[in-house]
Every structure is written in C-alpha cells, then in structure tokens.
N, C-alpha and C. Protein backbone atom coordinates (compact mmCIF):
# COMPACT_ATOMS: atom_id res chain seq x y z
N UNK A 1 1.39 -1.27 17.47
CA UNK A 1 1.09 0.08 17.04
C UNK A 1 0.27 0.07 15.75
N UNK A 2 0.65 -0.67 14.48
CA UNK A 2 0.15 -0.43 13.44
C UNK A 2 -1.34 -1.46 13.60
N UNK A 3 -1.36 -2.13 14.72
CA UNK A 3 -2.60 -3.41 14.82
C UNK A 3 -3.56 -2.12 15.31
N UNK A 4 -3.21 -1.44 16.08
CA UNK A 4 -4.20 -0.91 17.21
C UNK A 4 -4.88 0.63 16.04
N UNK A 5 -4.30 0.84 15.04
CA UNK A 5 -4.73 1.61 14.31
C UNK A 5 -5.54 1.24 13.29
N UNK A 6 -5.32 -0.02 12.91
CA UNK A 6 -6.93 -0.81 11.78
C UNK A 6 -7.46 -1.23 12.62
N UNK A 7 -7.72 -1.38 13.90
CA UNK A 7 -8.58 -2.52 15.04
C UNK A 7 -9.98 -2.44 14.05
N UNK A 8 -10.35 -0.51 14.06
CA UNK A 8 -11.99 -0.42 13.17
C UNK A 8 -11.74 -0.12 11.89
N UNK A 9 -11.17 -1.40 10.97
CA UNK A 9 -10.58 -0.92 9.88
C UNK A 9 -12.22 -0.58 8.75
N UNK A 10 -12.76 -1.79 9.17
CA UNK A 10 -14.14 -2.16 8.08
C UNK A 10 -14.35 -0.37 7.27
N UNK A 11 -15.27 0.25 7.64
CA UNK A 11 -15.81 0.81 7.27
C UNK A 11 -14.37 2.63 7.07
N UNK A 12 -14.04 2.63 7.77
CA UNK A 12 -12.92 3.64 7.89
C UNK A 12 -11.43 3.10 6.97
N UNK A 13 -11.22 2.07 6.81
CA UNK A 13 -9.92 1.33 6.23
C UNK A 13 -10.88 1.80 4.30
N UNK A 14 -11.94 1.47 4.40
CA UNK A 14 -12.30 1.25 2.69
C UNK A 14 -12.35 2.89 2.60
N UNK A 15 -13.02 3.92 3.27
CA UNK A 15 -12.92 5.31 3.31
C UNK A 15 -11.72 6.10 2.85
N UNK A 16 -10.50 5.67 3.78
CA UNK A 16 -9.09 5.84 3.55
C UNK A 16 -8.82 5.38 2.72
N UNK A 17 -8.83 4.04 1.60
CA UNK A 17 -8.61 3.85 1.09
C UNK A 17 -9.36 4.21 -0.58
N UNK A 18 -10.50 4.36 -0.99
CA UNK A 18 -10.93 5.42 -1.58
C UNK A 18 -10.20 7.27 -1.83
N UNK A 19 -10.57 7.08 -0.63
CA UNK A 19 -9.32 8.71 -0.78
C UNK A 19 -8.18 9.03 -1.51
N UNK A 20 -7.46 7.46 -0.95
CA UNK A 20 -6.10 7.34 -1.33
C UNK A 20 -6.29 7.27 -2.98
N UNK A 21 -6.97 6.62 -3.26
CA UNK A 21 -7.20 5.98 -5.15
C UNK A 21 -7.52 7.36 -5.28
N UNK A 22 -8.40 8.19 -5.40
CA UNK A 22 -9.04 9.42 -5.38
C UNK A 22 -7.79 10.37 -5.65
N UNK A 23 -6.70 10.40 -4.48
CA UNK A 23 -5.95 11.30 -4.61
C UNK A 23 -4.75 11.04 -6.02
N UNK A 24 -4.28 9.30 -5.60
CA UNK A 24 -3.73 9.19 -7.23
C UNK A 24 -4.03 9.37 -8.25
N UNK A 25 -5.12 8.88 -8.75
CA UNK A 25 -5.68 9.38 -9.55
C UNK A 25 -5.49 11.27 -9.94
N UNK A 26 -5.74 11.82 -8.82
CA UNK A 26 -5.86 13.20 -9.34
C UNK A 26 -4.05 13.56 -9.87
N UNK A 27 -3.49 13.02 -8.90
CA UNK A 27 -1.95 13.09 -9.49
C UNK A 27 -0.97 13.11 -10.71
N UNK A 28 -2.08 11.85 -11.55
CA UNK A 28 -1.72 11.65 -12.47
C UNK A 28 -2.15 11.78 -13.66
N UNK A 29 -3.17 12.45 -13.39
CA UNK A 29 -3.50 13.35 -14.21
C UNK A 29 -2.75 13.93 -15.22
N UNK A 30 -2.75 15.06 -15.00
CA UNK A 30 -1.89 15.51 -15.56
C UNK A 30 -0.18 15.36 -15.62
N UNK A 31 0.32 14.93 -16.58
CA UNK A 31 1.88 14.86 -17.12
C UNK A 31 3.22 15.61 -17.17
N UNK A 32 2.18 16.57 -16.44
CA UNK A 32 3.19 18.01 -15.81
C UNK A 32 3.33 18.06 -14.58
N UNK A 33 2.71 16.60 -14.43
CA UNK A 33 3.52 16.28 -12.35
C UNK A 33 4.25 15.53 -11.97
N UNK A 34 4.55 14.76 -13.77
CA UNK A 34 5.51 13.41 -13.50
C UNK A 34 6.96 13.85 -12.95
N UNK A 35 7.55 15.41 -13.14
CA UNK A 35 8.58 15.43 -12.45
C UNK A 35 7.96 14.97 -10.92
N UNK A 36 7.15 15.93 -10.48
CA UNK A 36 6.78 16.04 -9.10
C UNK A 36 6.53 14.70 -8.41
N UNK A 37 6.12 13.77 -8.84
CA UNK A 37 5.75 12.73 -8.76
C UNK A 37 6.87 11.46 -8.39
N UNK A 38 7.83 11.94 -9.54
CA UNK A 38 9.04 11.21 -9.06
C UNK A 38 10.01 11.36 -8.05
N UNK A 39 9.94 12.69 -7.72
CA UNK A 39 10.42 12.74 -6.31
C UNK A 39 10.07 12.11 -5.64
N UNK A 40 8.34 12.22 -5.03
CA UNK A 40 7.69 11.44 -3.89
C UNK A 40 7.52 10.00 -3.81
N UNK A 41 7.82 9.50 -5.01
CA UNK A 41 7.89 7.94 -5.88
C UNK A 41 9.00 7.69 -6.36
N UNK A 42 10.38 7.52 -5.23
CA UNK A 42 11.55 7.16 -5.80
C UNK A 42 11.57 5.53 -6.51
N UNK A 43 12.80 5.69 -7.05
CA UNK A 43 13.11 4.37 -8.07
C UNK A 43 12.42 2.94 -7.53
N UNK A 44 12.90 3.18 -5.41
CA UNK A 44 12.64 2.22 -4.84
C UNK A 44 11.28 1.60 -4.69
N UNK A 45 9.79 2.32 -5.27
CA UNK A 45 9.30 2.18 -5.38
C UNK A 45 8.33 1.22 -6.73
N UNK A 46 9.13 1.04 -7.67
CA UNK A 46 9.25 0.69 -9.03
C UNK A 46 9.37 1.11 -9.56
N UNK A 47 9.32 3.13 -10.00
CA UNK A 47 9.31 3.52 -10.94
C UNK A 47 8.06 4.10 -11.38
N UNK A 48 7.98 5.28 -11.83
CA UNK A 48 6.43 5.51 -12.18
C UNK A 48 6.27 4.90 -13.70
N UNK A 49 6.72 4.78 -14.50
CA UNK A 49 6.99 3.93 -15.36
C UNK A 49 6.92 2.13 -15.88
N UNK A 50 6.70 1.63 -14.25
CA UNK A 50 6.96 0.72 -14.19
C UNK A 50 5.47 -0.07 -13.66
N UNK A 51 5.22 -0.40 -14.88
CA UNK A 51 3.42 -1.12 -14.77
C UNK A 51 3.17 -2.04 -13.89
N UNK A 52 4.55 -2.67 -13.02
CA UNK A 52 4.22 -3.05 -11.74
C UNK A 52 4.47 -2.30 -10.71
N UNK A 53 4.57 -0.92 -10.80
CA UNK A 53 4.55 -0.38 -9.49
C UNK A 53 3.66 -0.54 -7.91
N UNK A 54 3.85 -0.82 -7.10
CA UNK A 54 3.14 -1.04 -6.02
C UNK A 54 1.65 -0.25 -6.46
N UNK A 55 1.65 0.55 -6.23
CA UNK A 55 0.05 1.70 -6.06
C UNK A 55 -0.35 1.17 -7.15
N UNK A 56 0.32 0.52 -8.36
CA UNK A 56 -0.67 0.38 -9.45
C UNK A 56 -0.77 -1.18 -9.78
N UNK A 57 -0.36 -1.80 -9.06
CA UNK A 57 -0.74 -3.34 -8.58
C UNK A 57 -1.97 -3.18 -7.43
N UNK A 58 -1.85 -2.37 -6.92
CA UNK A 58 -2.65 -2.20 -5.66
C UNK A 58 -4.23 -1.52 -6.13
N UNK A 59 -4.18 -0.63 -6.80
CA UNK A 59 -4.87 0.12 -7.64
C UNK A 59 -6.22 -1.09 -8.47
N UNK A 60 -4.84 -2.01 -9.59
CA UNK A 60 -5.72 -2.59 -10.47
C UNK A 60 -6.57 -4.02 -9.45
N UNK A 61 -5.83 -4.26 -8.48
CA UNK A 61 -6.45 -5.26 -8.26
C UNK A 61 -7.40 -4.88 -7.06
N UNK A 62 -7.87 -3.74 -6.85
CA UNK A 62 -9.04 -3.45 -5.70
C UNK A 62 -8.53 -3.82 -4.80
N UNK A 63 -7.33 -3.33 -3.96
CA UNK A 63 -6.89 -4.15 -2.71
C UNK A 63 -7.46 -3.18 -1.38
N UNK A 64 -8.26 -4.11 -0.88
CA UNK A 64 -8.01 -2.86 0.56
C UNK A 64 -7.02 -2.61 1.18
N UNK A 65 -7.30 -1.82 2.34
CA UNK A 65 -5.71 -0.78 2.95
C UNK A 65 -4.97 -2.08 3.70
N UNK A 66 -5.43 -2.80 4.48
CA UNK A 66 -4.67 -3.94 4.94
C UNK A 66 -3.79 -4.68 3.95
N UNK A 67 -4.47 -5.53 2.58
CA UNK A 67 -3.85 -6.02 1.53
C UNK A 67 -2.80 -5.55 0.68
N UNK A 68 -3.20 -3.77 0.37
CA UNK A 68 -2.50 -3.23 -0.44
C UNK A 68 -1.16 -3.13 0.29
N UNK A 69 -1.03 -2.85 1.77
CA UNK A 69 -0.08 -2.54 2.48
C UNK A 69 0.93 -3.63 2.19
N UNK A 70 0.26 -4.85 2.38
CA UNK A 70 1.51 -6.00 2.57
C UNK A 70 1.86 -5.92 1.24
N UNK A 71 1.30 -5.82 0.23
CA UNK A 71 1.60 -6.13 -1.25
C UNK A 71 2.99 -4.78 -1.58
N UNK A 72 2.75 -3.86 -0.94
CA UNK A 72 3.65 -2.83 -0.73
C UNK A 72 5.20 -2.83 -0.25
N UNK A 73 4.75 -4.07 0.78
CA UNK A 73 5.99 -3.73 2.06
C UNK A 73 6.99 -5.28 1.21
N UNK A 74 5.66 -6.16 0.72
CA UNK A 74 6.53 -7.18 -0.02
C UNK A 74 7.75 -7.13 -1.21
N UNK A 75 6.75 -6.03 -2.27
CA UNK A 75 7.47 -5.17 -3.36
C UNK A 75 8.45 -4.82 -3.30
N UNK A 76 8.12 -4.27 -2.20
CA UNK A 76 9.93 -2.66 -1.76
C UNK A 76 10.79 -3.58 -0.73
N UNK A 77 10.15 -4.78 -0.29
CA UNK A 77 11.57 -5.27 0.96
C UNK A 77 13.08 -5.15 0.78
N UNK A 78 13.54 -4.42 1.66
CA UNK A 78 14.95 -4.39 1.31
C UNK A 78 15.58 -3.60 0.09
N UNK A 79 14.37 -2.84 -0.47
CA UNK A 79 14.95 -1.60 -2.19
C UNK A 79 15.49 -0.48 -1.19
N UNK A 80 14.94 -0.06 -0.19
CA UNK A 80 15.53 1.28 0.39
C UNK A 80 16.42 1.13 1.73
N UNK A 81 16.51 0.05 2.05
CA UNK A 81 17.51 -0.12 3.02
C UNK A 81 17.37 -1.78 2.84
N UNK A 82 18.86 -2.15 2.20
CA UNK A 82 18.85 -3.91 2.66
C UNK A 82 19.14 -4.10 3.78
N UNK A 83 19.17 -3.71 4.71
CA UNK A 83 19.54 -4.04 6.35
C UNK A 83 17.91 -3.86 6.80
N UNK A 84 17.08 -3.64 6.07
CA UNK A 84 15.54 -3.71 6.89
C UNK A 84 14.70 -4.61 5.94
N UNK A 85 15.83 -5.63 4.88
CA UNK A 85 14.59 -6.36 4.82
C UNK A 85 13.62 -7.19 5.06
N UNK A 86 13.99 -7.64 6.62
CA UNK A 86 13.28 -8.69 7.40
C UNK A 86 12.09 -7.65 8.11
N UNK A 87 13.10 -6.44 8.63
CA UNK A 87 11.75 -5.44 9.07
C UNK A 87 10.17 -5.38 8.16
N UNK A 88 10.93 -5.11 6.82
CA UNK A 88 9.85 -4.98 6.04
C UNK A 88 8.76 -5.78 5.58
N UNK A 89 9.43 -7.20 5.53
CA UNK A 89 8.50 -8.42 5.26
C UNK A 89 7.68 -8.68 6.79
N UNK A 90 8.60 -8.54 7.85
CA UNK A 90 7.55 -9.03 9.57
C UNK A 90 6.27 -7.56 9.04
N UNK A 91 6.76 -6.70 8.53
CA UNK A 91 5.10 -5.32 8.41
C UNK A 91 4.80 -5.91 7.47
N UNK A 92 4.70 -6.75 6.65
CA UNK A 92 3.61 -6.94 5.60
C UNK A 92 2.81 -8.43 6.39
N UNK A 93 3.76 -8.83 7.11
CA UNK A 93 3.08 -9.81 8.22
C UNK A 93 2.16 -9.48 9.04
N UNK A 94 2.34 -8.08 9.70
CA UNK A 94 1.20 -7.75 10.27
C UNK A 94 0.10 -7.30 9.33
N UNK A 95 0.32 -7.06 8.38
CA UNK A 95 -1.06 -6.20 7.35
C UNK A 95 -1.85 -7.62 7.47
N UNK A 96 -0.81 -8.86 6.95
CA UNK A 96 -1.97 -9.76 6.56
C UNK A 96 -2.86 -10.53 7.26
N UNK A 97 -1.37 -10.58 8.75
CA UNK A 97 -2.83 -10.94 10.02
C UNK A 97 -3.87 -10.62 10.00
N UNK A 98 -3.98 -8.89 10.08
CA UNK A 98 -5.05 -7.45 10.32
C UNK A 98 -6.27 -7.78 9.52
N UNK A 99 -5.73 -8.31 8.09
CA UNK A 99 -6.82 -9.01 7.02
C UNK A 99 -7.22 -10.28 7.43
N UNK A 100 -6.53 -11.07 7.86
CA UNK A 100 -7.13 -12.40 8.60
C UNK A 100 -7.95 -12.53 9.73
N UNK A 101 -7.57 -11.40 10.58
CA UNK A 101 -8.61 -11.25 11.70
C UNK A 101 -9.76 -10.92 11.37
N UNK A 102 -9.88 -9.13 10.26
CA UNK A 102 -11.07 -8.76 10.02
C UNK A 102 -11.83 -9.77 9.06
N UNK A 103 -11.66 -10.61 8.32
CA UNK A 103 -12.31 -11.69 7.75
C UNK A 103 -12.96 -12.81 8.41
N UNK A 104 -11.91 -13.06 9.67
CA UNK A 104 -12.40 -14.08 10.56
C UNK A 104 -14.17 -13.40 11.87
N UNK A 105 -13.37 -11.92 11.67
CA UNK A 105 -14.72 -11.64 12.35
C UNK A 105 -15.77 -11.07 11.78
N UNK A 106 -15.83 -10.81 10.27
CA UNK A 106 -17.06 -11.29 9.41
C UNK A 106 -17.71 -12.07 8.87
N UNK A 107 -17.04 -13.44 9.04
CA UNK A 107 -17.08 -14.78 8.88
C UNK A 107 -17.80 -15.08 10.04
N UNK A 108 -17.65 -14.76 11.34
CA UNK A 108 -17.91 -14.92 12.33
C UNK A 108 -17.40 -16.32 12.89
C-alpha cells in the first residue's frame, strides 16, 4: 500500500514535500499556536521543544518524503504504542527500500 503510493515519488514526493516544510514553517510562526501545535505534536513526538524533534531533524537535514518518513517512524518506534514497535521500524523499512529503489533507478 504505502510502496504503490511513492511508485512516482521523483518529482511529486519533492512537491509534497516542499508543501509540507511550507506548511511548518507557517505554523510556527507565530507563538500563539504553540498551544495549538501541541496538541497535533504530542509528547510522543519529541516535544515541540525538543531540538530533536522528528520534523525538525527532518527539516534541518533536507530529507525527502521517503527519508524523512523512516527517520520519523525510527524516532517514535514504540513512544505511542510499545506493542507496535516492530510495526513501526518494518514502515521505516519500507520508506528506505522506496529510497533505494528510486536511487537505483536514477543511477540506472
């Protein structure tokens, strides 16, 4: 399911992913959304506070949507349910295939 949705990641994966930076960015903006913010960004996430938070590991290091994902699913394994943390690490397994394939077929 999640393979068959980056199949045409190239050009549509960096799009989406722009957006996404685009939209954080606008979020945080302003300091009168950090309540709001923490709702949608529970603890399990790092913390908005927390200078390793996923989105802002993901953020500083230019990750595309495939990369950032696994770097995501690696972060949080097992913070919001320890009974899914094998679930969570096999999805950051598929992100990084998804990145290994699309490299292998620009590599040619």
């Amino acid at each position: 399911m999640i393979a068959e949705a980056f199949n045409n990641e190239d050009e549509d994966g960096q799009l989406m992913l722009e957006k996404a930076k685009e939209a954080t960015r606008a979020r945080h903006k302003d300091a009168a959304d950090r309540e709001v913010v923490g709702k949608i960004r529970p603890d399990y996430y790092g913390g908005v506070d927390n200078p390793y938070e996923a989105i802002k590991v993901i953020e500083a290091w230019e990750l595309n949507f495939s990369l950032g994902s696994a770097v995501k699913y690696i972060s949080r394994a097992g913070k919001k349910d320890p009974l899914k943390e094998i679930e969570d690490l096999e999805k950051a397994e598929t992100y990084i295939a998804l990145e290994i394939k699309r490299l292998k077929k620009l590599r040619g």
